[in-house]
Protein backbone atom coordinates (compact mmCIF):
# COMPACT_ATOMS: atom_id res chain seq x y z
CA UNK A 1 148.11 91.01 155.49
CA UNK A 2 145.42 89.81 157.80
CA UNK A 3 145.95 91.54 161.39
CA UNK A 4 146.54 88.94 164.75
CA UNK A 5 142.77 88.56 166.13
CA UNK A 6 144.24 85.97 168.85
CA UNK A 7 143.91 88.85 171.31
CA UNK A 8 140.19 89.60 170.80
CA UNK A 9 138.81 86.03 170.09
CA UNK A 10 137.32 83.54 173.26
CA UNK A 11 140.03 80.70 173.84
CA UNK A 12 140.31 77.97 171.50
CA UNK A 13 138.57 79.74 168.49
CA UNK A 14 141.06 81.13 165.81
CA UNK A 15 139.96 83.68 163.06
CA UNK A 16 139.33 80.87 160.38
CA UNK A 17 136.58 79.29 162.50
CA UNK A 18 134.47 82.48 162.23
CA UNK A 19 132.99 82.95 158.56
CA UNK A 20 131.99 85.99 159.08
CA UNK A 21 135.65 87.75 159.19
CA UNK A 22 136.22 86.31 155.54
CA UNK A 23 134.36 88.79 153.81
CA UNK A 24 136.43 91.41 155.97
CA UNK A 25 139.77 89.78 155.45
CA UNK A 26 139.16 89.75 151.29
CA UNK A 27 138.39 93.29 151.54
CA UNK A 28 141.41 94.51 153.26
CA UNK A 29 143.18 97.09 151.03
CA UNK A 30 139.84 98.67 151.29
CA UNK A 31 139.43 99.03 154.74
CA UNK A 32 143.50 99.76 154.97
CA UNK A 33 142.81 102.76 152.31
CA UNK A 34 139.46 103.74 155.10
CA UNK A 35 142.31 103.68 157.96
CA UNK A 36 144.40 105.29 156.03
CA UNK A 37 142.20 108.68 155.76
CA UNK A 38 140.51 108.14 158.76
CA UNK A 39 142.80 107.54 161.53
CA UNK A 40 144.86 110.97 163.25
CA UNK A 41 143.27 113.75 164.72
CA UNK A 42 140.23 115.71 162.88
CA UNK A 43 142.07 118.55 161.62
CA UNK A 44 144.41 115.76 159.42
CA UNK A 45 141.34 113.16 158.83
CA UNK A 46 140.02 116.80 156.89
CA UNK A 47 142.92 117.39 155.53
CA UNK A 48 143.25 113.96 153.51
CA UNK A 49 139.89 114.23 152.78
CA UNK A 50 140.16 117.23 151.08
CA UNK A 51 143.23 116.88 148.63
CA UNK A 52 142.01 113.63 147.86
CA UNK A 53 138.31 114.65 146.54
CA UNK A 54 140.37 117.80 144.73
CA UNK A 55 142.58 115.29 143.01
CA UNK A 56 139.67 112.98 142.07
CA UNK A 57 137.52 115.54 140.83
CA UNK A 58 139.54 116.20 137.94
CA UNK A 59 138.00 113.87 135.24
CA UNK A 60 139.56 115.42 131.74
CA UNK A 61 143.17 115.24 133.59
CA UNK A 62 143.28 112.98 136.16
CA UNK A 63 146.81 113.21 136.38
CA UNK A 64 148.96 115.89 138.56
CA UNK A 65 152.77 117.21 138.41
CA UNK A 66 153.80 118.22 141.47
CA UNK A 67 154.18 121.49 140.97
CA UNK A 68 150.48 121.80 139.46
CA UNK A 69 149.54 120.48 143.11
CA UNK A 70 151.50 122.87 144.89
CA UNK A 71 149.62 125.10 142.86
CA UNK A 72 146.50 123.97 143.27
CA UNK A 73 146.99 124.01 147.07
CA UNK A 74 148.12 127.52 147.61
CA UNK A 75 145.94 127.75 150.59
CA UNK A 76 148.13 124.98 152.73
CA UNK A 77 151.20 124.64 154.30
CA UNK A 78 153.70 122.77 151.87
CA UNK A 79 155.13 120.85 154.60
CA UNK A 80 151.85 119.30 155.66
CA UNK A 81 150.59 119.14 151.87
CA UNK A 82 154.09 117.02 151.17
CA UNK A 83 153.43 114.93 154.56
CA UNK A 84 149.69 113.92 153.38
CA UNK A 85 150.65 113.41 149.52
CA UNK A 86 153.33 111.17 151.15
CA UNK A 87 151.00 109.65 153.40
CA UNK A 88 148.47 108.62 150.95
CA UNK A 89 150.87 107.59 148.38
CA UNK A 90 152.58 104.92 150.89
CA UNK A 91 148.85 103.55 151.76
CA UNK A 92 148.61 102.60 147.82
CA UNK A 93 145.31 105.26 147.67
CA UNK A 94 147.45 108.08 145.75
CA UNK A 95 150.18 106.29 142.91
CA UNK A 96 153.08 108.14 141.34
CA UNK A 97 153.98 106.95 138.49
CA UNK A 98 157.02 106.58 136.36
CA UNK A 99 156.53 110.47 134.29
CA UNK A 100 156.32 111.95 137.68
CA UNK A 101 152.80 112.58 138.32
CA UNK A 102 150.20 111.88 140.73
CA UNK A 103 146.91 110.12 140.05
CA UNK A 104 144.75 108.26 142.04
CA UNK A 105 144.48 104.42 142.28
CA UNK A 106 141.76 101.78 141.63
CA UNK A 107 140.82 101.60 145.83
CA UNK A 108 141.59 105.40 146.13
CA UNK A 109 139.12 106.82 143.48
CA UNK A 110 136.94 103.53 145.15
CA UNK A 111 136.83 105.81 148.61
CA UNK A 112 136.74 108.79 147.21
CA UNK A 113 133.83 108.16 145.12
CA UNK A 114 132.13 106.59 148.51
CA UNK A 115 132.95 109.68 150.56
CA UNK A 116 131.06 111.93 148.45
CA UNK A 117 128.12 109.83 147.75
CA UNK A 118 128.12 110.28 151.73
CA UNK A 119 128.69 114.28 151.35
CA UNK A 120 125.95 114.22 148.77
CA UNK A 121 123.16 112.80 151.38
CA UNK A 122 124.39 114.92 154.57
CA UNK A 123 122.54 117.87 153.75
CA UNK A 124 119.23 115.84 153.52
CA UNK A 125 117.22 115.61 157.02
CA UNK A 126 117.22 111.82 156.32
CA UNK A 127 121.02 111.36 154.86
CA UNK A 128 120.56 107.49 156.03
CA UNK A 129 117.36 106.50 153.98
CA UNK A 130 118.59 108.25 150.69
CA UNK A 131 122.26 106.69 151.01
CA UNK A 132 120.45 103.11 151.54
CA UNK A 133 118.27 103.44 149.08
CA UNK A 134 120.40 104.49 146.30
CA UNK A 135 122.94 101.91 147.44
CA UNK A 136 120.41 99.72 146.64
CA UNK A 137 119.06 101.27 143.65
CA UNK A 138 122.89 101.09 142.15
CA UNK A 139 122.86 96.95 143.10
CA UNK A 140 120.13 96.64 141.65
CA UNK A 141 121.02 98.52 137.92
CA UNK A 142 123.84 96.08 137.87
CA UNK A 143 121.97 92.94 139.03
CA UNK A 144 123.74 92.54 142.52
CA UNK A 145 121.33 92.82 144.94
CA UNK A 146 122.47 90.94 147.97
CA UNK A 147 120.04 90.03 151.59
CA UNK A 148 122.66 92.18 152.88
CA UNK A 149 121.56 95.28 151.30
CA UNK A 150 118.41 94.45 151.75
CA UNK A 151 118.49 94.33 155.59
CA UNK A 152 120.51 97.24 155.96
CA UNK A 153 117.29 99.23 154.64
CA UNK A 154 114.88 96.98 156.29
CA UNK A 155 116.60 97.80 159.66
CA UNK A 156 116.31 101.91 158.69
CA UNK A 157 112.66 101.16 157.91
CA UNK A 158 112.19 99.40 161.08
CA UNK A 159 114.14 101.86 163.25
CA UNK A 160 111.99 105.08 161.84
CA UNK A 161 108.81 102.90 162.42
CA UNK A 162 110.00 102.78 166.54
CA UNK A 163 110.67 106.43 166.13
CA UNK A 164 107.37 107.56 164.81
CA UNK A 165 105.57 105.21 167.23
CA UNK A 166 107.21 106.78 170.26
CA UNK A 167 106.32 110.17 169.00
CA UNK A 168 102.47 109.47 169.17
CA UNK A 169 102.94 108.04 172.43
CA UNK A 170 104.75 110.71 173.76
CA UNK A 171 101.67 112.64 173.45
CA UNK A 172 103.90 115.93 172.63
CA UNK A 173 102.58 118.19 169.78
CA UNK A 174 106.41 119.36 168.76
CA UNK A 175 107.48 115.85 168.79
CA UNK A 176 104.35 114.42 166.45
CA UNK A 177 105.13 117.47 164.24
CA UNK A 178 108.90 117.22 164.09
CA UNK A 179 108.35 113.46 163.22
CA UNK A 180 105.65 114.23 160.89
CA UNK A 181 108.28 116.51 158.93
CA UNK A 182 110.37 113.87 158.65
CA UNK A 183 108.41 111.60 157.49
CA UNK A 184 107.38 113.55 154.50
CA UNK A 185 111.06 114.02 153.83
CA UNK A 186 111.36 110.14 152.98
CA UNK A 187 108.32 110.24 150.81
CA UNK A 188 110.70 110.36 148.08
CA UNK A 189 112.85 107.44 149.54
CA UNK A 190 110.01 105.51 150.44
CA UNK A 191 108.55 105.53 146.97
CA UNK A 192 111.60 104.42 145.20
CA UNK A 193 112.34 102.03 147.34
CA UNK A 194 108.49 100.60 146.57
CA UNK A 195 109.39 100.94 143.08
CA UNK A 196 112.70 98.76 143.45
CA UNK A 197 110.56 95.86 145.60
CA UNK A 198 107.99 95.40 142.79
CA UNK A 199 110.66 94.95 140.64
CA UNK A 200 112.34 92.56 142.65
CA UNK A 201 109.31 90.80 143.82
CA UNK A 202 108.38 90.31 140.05
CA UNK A 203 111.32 88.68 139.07
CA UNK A 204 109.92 84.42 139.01
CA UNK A 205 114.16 83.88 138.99
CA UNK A 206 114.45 86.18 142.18
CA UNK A 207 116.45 84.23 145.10
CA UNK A 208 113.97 83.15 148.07
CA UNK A 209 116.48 85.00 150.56
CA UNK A 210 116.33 87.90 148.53
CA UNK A 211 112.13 87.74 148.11
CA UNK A 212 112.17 86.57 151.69
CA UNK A 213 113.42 90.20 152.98
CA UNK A 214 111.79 92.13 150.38
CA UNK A 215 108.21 91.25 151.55
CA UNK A 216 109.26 91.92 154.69
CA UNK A 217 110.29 95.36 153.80
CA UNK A 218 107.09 96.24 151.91
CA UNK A 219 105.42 95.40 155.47
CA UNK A 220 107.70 98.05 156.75
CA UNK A 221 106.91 100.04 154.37
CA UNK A 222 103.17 99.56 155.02
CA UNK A 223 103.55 100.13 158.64
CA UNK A 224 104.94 103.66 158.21
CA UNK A 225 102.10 104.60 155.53
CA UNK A 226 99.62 104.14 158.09
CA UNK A 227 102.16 106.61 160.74
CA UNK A 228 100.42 110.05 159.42
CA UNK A 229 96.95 108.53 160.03
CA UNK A 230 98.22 107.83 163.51
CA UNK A 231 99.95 111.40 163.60
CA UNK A 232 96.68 113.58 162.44
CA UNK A 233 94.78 111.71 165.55
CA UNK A 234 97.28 112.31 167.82
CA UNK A 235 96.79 116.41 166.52
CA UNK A 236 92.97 115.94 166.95
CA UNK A 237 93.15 115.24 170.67
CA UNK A 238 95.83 117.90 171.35
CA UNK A 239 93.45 120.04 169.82
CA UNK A 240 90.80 119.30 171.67
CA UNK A 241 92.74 119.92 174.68
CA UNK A 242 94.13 123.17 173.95
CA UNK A 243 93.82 126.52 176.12
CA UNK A 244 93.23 129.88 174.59
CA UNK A 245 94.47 132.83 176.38
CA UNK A 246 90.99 134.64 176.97
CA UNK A 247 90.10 136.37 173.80
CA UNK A 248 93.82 136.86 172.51
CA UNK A 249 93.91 134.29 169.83
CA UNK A 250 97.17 132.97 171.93
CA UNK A 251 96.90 128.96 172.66
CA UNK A 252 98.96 126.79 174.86
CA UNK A 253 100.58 125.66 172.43
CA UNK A 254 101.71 129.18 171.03
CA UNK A 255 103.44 129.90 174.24
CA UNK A 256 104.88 126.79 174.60
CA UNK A 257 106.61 127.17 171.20
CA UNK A 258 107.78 130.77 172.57
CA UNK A 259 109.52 129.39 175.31
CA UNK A 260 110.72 126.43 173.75
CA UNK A 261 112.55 128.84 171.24
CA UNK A 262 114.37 131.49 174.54
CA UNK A 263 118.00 130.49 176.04
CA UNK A 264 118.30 129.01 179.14
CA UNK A 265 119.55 132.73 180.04
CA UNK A 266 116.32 134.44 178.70
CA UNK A 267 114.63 131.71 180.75
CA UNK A 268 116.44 132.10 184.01
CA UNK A 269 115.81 136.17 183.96
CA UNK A 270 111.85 135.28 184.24
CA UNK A 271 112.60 134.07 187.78
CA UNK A 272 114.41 137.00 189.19
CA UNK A 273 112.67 138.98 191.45
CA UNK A 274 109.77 136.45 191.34
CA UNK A 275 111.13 133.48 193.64
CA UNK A 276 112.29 134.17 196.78
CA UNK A 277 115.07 131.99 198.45
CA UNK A 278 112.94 131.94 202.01
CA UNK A 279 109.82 131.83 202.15
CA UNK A 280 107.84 135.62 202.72
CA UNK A 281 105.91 135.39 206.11
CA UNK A 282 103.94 138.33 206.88
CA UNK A 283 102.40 136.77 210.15
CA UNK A 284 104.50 134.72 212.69
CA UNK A 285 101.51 133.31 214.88
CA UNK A 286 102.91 132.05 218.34
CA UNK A 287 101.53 129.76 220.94
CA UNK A 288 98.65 131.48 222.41
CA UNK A 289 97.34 132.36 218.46
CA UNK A 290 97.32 128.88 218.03
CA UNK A 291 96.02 127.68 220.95
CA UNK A 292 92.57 130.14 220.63
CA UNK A 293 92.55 128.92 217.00
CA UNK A 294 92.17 125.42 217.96
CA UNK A 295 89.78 126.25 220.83
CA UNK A 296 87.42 127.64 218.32
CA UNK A 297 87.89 124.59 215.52
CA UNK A 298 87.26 122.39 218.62
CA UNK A 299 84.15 124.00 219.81
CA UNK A 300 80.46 122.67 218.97
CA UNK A 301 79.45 126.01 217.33
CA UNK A 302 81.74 125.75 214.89
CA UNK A 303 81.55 122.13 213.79
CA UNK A 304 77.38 122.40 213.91
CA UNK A 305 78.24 125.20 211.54
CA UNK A 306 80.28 123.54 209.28
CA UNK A 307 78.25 120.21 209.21
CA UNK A 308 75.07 122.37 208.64
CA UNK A 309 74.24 121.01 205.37
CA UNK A 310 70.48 121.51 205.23
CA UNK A 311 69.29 122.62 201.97
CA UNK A 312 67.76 126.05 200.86
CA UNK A 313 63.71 126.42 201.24
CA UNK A 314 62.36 125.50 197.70
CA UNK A 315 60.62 128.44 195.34
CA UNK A 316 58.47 128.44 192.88
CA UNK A 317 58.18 126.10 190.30
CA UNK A 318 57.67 127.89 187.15
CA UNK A 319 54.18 127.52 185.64
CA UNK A 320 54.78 124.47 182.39
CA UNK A 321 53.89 125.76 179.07
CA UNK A 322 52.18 123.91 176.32
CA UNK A 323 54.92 121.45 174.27
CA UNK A 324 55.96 123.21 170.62
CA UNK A 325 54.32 121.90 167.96
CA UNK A 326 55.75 121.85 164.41
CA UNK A 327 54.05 123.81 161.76
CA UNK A 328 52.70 121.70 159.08
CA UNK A 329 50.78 124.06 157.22
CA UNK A 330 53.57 123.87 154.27
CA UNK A 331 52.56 120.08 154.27
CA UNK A 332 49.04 120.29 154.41
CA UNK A 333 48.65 122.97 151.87
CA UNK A 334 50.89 120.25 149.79
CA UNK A 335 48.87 117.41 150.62
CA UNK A 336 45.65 119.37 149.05
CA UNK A 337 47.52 120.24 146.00
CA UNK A 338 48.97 117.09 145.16
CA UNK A 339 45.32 115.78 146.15
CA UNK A 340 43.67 117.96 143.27
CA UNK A 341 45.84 117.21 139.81
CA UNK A 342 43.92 116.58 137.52
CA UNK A 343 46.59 114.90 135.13
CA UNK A 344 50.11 113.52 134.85
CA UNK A 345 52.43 116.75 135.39
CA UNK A 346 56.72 117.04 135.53
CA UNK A 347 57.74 117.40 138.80
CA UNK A 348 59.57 120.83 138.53
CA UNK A 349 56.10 122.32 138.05
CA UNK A 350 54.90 120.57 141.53
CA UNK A 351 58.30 121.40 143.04
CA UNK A 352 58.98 124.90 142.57
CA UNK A 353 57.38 127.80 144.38
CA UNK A 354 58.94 129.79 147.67
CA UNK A 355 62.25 129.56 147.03
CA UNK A 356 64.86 126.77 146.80
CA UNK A 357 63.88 125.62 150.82
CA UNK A 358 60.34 125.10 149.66
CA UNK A 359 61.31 123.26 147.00
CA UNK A 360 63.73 121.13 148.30
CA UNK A 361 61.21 120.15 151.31
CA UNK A 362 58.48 119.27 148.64
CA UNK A 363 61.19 117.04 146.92
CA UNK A 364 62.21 115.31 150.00
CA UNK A 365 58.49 114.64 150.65
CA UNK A 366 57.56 113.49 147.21
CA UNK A 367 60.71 110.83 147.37
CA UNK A 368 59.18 109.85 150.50
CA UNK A 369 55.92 109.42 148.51
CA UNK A 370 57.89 107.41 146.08
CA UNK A 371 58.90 104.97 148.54
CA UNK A 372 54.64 103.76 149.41
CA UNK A 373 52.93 104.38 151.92
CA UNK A 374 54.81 102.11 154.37
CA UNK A 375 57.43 104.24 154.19
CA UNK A 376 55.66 106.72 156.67
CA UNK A 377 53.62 106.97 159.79
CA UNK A 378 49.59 105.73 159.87
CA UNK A 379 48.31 108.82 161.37
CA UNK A 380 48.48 112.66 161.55
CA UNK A 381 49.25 114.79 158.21
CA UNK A 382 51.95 113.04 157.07
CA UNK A 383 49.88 110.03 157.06
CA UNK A 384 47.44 111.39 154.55
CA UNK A 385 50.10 112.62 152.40
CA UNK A 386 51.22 109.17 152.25
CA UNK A 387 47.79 107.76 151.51
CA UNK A 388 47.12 110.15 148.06
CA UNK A 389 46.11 108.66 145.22
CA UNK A 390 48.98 109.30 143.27
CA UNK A 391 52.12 107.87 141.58
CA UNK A 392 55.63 109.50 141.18
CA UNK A 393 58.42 108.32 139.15
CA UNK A 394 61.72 109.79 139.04
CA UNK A 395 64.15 109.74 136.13
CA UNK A 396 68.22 109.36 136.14
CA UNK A 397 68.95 112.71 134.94
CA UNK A 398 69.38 115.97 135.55
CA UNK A 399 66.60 119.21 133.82
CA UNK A 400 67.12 122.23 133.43
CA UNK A 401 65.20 124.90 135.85
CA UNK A 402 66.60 127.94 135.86
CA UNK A 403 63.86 130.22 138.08
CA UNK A 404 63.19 130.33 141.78
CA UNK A 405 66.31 129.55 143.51
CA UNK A 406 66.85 126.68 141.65
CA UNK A 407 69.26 125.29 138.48
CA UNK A 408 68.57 121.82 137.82
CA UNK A 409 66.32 118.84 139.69
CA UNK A 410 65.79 115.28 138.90
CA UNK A 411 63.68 114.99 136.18
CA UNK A 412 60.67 112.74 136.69
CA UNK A 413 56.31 113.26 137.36
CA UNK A 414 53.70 113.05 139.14
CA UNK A 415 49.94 111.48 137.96
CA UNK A 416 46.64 110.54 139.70
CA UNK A 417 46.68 107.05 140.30
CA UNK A 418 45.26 104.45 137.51
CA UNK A 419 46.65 106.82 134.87
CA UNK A 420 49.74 105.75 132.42
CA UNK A 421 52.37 107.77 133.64
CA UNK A 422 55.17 107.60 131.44
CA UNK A 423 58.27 109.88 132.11
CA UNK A 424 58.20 113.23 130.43
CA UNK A 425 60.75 114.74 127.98
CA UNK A 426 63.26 116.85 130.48
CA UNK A 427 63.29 120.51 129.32
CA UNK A 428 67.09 119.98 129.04
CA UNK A 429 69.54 116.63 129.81
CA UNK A 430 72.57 117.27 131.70
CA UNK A 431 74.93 114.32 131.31
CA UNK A 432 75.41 113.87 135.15
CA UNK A 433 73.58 111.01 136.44
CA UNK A 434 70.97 111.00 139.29
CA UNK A 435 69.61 107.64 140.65
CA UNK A 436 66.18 107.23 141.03
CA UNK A 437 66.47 106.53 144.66
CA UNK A 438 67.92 109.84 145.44
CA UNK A 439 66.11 113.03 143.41
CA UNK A 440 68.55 116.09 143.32
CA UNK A 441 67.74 119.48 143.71
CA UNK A 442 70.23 122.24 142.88
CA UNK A 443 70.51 125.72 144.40
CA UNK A 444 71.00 128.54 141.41
């Protein structure tokens, strides 16, 4: 029976001009059976709630004598056990039959099976993401997925994106952090429902409306992947801006989460003693105090005084020292080295010498070497080391070292100009690859 909607409809439109109440009115004995365990006061909305998920969750006997319910509900009054099995049995969502016994109908094990996939997702911290998307999931399996379902998540998706936004731009470290939680609690949710769009979305026979809504979710979807990037820089400036407590480790932050966690009563003790309802004055100037005060503010002494702004007489200027100069003997004493080979040599035995920061500075100026002589200024030392006569090739693996602070270096050699210089055997290959363009140089 469809209820009289005269009442809440404008004038001159009747309940068959509105499509949208169809779907409502064909679903009636569903919503009645919702009304049914829903409507009364909280203590009997729980009380329906609970003999009817107690009746439905017996699967090897779903049927019940009366006496094995009176039984079974030891812990209630039988009066208002008898008024909701009556209840619920004149709604149509608990039958008797004609041996005596109770069992539950078609639209009553329909709710009750709703209810506690509703139970199931409460104790989540997102129950709302999780129902939607296995309501979805469930559509799906059976191959009725409607745009309807589809916007119901798309609206979720949307709503946490607003969330998450206002978070950042609250600029509050507890509120970036308590969203940040919750995002990583739909990690789970957000996945599946990724894995249900690409299946959708790779259906060719999928309906446009359908593939219309589920690109529009995976922009959702996209949206909030990029939230924790926007989270972890809204961290990095609240860093930056935090206060330590002198040298007790304690931050800002730390005390703000001390106080945020204290009563309003623990809270309200702080300020007794320490504000005073009138203020405390311990000097009640009169007249004549002010008066000489404003006598002397007045006077040209004083303001000549104040306004003296003249600057103190200069000192000494400190007698300048010579500039620092950087100590290029390493350099030089490697410029007359690499100067004097007589012959094509591996580059380990050029390299090493003083320890693994000698070596690696030889090895950073020998890949300079590699690069010509335009790599590097025209004058001073460096210049000459550019201008040697020699050639150095570098190889794309790895050799073994083993002695003076270092493991393994680039394999590769050095030669005097004009001589064939073909890369030498390395000691020992290691299978990791080093480009030519950058020589590596391992610390043991």
């Amino acid at each position: 029976m469809t209820p009289d909607l005269t009442d809440f409809l404008a004038p001159g439109v009747a309940a068959d001009d509105v499509p949208e109440l169809a779907t409502l009115a064909a679903a009636q004995p569903l919503i009645d059976a919702f009304i049914t365990l829903f409507r009364g006061s909280e203590a009997e909305v729980l009380l329906r709630l609970l003999v009817l998920r107690e009746i439905g969750q017996e699967s090897e006997s779903p049927r019940w004598s009366p006496d094995a319910l009176r039984s079974r509900f030891t812990y209630l009054d039988p009066v208002k056990l008898e008024t909701v099995l009556k209840r619920l049995r004149d709604n149509a969502i608990l039958s008797f039959g004609e041996d005596g016994l109770y069992y539950l109908s078609d639209i009553g094990r329909n709710a009750v099976a709703a209810v506690t996939m509703l139970l199931r997702f409460s104790t989540e911290e997102d129950a709302e993401l999780g129902f939607l998307t296995a309501q979805l999931a469930g559509l799906q399996a059976v191959g009725s997925v409607t745009p309807e379902a589809l916007g119901h998540l798309l609206s979720k998706l949307n709503d946490l994106t607003w969330h998450f936004e206002e978070a950042i731009a609250s600029g509050s470290e507890f509120h970036i952090q308590r969203a940040r939680r919750r995002l990583s609690a739909n990690e789970r949710w957000l996945g599946r429902g990724t894995e249900i769009l690409n299946s959708l979305l790779a259906d060719p026979d999928v309906p446009f409306e359908i593939a219309r809504v589920a690109q529009r979710i995976g922009l959702a979807q996209s949206r909030l992947a990029r939230v924790d990037a926007g989270f972890q820089r809204a961290l990095n400036k609240i860093e930056a801006q935090r206060v330590t407590l002198g040298a007790s480790g304690i931050s800002s932050s730390d005390v703000a989460a001390w106080l945020r966690g204290l009563s309003a009563e623990q809270l309200a003790g702080f300020a007794e003693e320490a504000l005073a309802t009138v203020p405390n004055v311990t000097l009640l100037a009169g007249g004549h105090e002010l008066l000489d005060r404003a006598e002397a503010v007045l006077s040209d002494d004083v303001r000549e005084h104040e306004e003296d702004v003249a600057l103190p007489p200069p000192d000494t200027a400190a007698v300048s020292q010579a500039p620092e100069q950087d100590d290029l003997a390493l350099l030089q004493h490697f410029t007359r080295r690499i100067g004097a080979l007589p012959r094509q040599v591996p580059l380990q035995y050029v390299v090493a010498g003083g320890g693994f920061a000698h070596a690696a500075y030889r090895l950073s100026l020998l890949a300079l070497l590699a690069d010509g002589e335009s790599a590097g200024p025209a004058d001073g030392p460096i210049g000459d080391f550019m201008r040697l006569p020699v050639d150095v090739h570098f190889g794309d693996h790895l050799v073994e070292v083993d002695e003076d602070e270092i493991a393994r270096m680039s394999e590769g050699s050095i030669a005097p100009r004009h001589t064939p210089a073909p890369l030498t055997a390395p000691l020992a290959a290691s299978p990791a690859p080093s480009t030519a363009a950058d020589p590596t140089l391992t610390d043991a």
